[in-house]
N, C-alpha and C. Protein backbone atom coordinates (compact mmCIF):
# COMPACT_ATOMS: atom_id res chain seq x y z
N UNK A 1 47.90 93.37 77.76
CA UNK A 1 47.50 91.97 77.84
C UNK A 1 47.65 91.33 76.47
N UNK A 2 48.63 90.22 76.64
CA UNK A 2 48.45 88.98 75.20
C UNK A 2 47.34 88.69 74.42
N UNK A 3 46.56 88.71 73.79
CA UNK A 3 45.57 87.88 73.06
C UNK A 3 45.87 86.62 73.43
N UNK A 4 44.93 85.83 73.34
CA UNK A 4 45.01 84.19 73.51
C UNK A 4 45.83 84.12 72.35
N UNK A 5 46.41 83.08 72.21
CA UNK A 5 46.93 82.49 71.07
C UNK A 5 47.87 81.08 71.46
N UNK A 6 48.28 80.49 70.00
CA UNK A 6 48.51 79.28 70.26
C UNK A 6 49.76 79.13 69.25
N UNK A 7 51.04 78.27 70.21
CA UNK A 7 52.22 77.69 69.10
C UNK A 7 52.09 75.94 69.26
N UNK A 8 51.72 75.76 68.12
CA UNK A 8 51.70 74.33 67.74
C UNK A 8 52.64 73.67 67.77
N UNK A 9 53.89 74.20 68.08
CA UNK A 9 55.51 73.76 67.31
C UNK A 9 56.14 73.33 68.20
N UNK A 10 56.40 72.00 68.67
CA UNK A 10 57.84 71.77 70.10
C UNK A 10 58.59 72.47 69.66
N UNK A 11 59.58 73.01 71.09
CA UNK A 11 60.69 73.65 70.83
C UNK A 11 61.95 72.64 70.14
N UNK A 12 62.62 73.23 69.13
CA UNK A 12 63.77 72.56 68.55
C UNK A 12 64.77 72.22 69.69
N UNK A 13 65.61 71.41 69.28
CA UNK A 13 66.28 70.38 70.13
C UNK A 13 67.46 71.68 70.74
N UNK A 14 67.73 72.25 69.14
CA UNK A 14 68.64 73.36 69.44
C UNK A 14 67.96 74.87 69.87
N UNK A 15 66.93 74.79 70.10
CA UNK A 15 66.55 76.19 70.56
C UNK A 15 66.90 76.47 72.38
N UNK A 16 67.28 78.12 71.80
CA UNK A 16 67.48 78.88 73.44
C UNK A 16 66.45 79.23 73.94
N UNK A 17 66.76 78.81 75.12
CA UNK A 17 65.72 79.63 75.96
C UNK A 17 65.60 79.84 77.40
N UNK A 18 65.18 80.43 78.30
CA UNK A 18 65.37 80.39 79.65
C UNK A 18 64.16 80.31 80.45
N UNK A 19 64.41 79.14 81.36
CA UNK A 19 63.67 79.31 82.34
C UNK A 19 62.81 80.05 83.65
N UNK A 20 61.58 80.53 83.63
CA UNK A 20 62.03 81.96 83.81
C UNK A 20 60.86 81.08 85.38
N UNK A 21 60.38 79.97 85.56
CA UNK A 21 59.32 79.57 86.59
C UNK A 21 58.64 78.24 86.17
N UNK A 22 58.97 77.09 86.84
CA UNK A 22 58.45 75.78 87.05
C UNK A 22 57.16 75.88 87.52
N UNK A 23 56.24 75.47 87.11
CA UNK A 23 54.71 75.72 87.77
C UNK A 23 54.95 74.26 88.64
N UNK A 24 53.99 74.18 90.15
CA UNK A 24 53.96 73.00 90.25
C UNK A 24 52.83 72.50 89.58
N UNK A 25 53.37 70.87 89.72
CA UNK A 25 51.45 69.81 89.27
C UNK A 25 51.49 69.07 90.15
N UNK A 26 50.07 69.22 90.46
CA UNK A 26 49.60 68.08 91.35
C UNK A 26 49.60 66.95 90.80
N UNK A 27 50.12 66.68 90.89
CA UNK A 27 49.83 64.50 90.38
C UNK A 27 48.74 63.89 90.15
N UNK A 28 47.74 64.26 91.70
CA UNK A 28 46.37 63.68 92.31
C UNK A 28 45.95 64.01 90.84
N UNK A 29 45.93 65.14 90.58
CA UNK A 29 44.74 65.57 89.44
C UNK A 29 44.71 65.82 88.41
N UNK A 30 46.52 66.12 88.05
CA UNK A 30 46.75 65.89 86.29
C UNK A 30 48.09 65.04 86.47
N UNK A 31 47.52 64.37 86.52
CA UNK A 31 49.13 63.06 86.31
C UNK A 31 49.03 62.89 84.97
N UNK A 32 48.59 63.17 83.73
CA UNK A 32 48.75 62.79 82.71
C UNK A 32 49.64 64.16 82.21
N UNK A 33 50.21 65.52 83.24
CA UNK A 33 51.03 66.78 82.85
C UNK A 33 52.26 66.55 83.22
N UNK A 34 53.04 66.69 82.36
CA UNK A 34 54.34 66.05 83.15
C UNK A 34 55.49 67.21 82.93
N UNK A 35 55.09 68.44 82.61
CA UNK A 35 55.86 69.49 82.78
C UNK A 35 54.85 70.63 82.67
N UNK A 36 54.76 72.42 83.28
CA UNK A 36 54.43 73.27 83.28
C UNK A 36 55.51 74.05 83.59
N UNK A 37 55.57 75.02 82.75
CA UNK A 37 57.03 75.99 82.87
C UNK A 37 56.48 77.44 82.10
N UNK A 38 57.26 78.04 82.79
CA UNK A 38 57.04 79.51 82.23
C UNK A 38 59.07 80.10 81.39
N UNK A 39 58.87 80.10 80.15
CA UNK A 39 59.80 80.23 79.66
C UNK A 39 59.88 81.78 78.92
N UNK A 40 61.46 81.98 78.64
CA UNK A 40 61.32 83.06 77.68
C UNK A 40 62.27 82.50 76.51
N UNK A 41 61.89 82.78 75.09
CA UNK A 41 63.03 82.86 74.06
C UNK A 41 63.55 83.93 73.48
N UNK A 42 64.47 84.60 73.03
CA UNK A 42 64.80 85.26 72.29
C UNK A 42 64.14 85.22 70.84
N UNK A 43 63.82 85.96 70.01
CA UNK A 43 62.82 85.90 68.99
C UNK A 43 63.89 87.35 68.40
N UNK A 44 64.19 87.36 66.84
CA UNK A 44 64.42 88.63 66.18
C UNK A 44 62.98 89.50 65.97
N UNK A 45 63.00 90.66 66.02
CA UNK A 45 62.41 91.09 65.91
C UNK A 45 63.09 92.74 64.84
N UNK A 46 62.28 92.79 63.62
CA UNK A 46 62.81 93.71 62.99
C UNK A 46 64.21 94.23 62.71
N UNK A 47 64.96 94.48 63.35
CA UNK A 47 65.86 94.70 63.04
C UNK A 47 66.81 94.31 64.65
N UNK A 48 66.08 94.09 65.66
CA UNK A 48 66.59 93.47 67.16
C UNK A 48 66.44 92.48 67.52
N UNK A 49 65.90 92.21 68.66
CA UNK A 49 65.64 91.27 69.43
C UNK A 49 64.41 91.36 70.43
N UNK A 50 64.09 90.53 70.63
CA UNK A 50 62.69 90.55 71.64
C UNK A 50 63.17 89.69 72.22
N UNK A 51 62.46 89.94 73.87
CA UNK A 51 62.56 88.27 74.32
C UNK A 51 60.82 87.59 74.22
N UNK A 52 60.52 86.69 74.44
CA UNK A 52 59.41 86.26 74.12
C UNK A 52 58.95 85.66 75.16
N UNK A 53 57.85 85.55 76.17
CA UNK A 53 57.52 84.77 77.51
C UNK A 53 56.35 83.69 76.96
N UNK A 54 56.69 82.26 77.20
CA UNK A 54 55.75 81.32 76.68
C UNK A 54 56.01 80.46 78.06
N UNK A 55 54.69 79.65 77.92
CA UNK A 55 54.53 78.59 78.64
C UNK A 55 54.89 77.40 77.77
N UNK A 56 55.45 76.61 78.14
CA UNK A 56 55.99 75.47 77.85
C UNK A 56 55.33 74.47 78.40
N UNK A 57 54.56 73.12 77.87
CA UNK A 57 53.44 71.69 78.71
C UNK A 57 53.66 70.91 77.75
N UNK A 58 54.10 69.84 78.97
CA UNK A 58 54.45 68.77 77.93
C UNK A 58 53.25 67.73 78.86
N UNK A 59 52.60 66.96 78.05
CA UNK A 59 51.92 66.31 78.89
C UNK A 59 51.80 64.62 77.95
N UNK A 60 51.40 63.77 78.39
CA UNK A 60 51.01 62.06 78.16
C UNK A 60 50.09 61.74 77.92
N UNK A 61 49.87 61.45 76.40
CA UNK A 61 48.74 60.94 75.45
C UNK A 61 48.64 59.57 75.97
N UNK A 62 47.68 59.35 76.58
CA UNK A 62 47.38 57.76 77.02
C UNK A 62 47.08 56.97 75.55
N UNK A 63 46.35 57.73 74.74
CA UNK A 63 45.49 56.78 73.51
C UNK A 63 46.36 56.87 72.90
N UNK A 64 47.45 57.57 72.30
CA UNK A 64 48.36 57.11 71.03
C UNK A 64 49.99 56.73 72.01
N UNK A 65 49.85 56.84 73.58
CA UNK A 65 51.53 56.21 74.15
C UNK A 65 51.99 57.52 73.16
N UNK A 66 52.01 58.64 73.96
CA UNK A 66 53.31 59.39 73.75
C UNK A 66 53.54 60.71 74.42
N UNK A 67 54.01 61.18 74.66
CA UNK A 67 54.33 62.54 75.22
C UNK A 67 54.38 63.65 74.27
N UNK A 68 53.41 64.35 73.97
CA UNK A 68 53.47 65.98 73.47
C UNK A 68 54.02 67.49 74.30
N UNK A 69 54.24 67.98 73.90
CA UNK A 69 54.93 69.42 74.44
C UNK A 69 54.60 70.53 73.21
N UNK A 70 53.95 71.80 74.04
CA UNK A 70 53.56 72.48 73.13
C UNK A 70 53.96 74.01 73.56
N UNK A 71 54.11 74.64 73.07
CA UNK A 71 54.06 76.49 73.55
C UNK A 71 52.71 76.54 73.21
N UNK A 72 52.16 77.92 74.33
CA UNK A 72 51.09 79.16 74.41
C UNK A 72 51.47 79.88 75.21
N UNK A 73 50.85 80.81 74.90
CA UNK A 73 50.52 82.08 75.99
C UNK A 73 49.41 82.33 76.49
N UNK A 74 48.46 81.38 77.01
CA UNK A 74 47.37 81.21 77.80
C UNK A 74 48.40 80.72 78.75
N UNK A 75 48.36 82.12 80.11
CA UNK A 75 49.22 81.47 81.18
C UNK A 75 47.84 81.44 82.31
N UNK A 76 47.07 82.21 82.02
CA UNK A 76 45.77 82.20 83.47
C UNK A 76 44.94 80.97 83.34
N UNK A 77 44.76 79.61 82.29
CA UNK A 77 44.12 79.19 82.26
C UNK A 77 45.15 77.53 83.34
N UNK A 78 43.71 77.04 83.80
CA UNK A 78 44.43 75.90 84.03
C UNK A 78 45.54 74.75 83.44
N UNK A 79 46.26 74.13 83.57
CA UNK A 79 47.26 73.29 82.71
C UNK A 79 46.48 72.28 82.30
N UNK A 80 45.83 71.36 82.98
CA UNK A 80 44.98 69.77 82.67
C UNK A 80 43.94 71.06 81.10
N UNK A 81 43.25 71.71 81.46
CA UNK A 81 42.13 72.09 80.20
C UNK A 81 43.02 72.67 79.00
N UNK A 82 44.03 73.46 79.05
CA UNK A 82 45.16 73.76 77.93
C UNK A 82 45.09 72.78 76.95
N UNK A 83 46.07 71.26 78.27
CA UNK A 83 46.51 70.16 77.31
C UNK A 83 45.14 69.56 76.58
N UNK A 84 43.78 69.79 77.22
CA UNK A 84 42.93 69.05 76.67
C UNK A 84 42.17 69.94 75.54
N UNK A 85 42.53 71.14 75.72
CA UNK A 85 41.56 72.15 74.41
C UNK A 85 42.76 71.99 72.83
N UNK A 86 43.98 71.82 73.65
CA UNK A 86 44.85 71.71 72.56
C UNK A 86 45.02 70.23 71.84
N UNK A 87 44.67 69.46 72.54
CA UNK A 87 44.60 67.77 72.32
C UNK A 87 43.30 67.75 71.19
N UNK A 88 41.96 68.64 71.24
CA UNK A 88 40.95 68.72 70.42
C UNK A 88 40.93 69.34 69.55
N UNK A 89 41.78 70.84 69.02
CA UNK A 89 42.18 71.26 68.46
C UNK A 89 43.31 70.52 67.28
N UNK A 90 43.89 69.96 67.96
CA UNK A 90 45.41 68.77 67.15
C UNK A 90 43.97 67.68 66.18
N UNK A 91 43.13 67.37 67.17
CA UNK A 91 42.20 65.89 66.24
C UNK A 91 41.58 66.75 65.66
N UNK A 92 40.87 68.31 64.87
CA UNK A 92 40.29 69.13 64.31
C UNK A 92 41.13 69.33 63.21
N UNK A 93 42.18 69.65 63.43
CA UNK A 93 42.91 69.75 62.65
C UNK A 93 43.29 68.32 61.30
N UNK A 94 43.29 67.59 61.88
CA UNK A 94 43.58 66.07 61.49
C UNK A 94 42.18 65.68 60.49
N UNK A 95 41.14 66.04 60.41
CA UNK A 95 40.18 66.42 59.48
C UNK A 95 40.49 67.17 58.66
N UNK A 96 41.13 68.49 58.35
CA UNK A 96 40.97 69.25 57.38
C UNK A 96 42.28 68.82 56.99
């Protein structure tokens, strides 16, 4: 099992990666998620290669008008509380 953990970083415009599972979203109840995906990247690793399995959420900041997209590997947790633990985490950060 993964540890929780967290990538702060959109994927680069030029990064690989494959689609490995589209989650659906309900609309009714997170219309502010506007993608859930289960991805893999290739990552070097030591002297190879790894592949790497991340979730990919891009979701719609109503208060600043904009769309964020983030990697984790919290795949068991719901999508709407992700975008919102990571949305509080981003304004925590913005203090220090």
């Amino acid at each position: 099992m993964q540890p929780p953990g967290w990538f702060r970083y959109p994927l680069k415009d030029n990064a690989v990666f494959e689609s490995v599972e589209k989650q659906p979203i309900d609309e009714d109840i997170h219309s502010r998620v506007k993608q859930d995906e289960i991805i893999t990247i290739t990552v070097k690793d030591g002297g190879g290669q790894n592949k790497l399995k991340l979730r990919n959420i891009r979701f719609y900041d109503r208060i600043f008008k904009r769309e964020l997209e983030f990697l984790t590997n919290l795949f068991e947790m719901r999508v709407d509380l992700v975008a919102a633990i990571y949305k509080l985490r981003w304004h925590i950060e913005l203090v220090f």
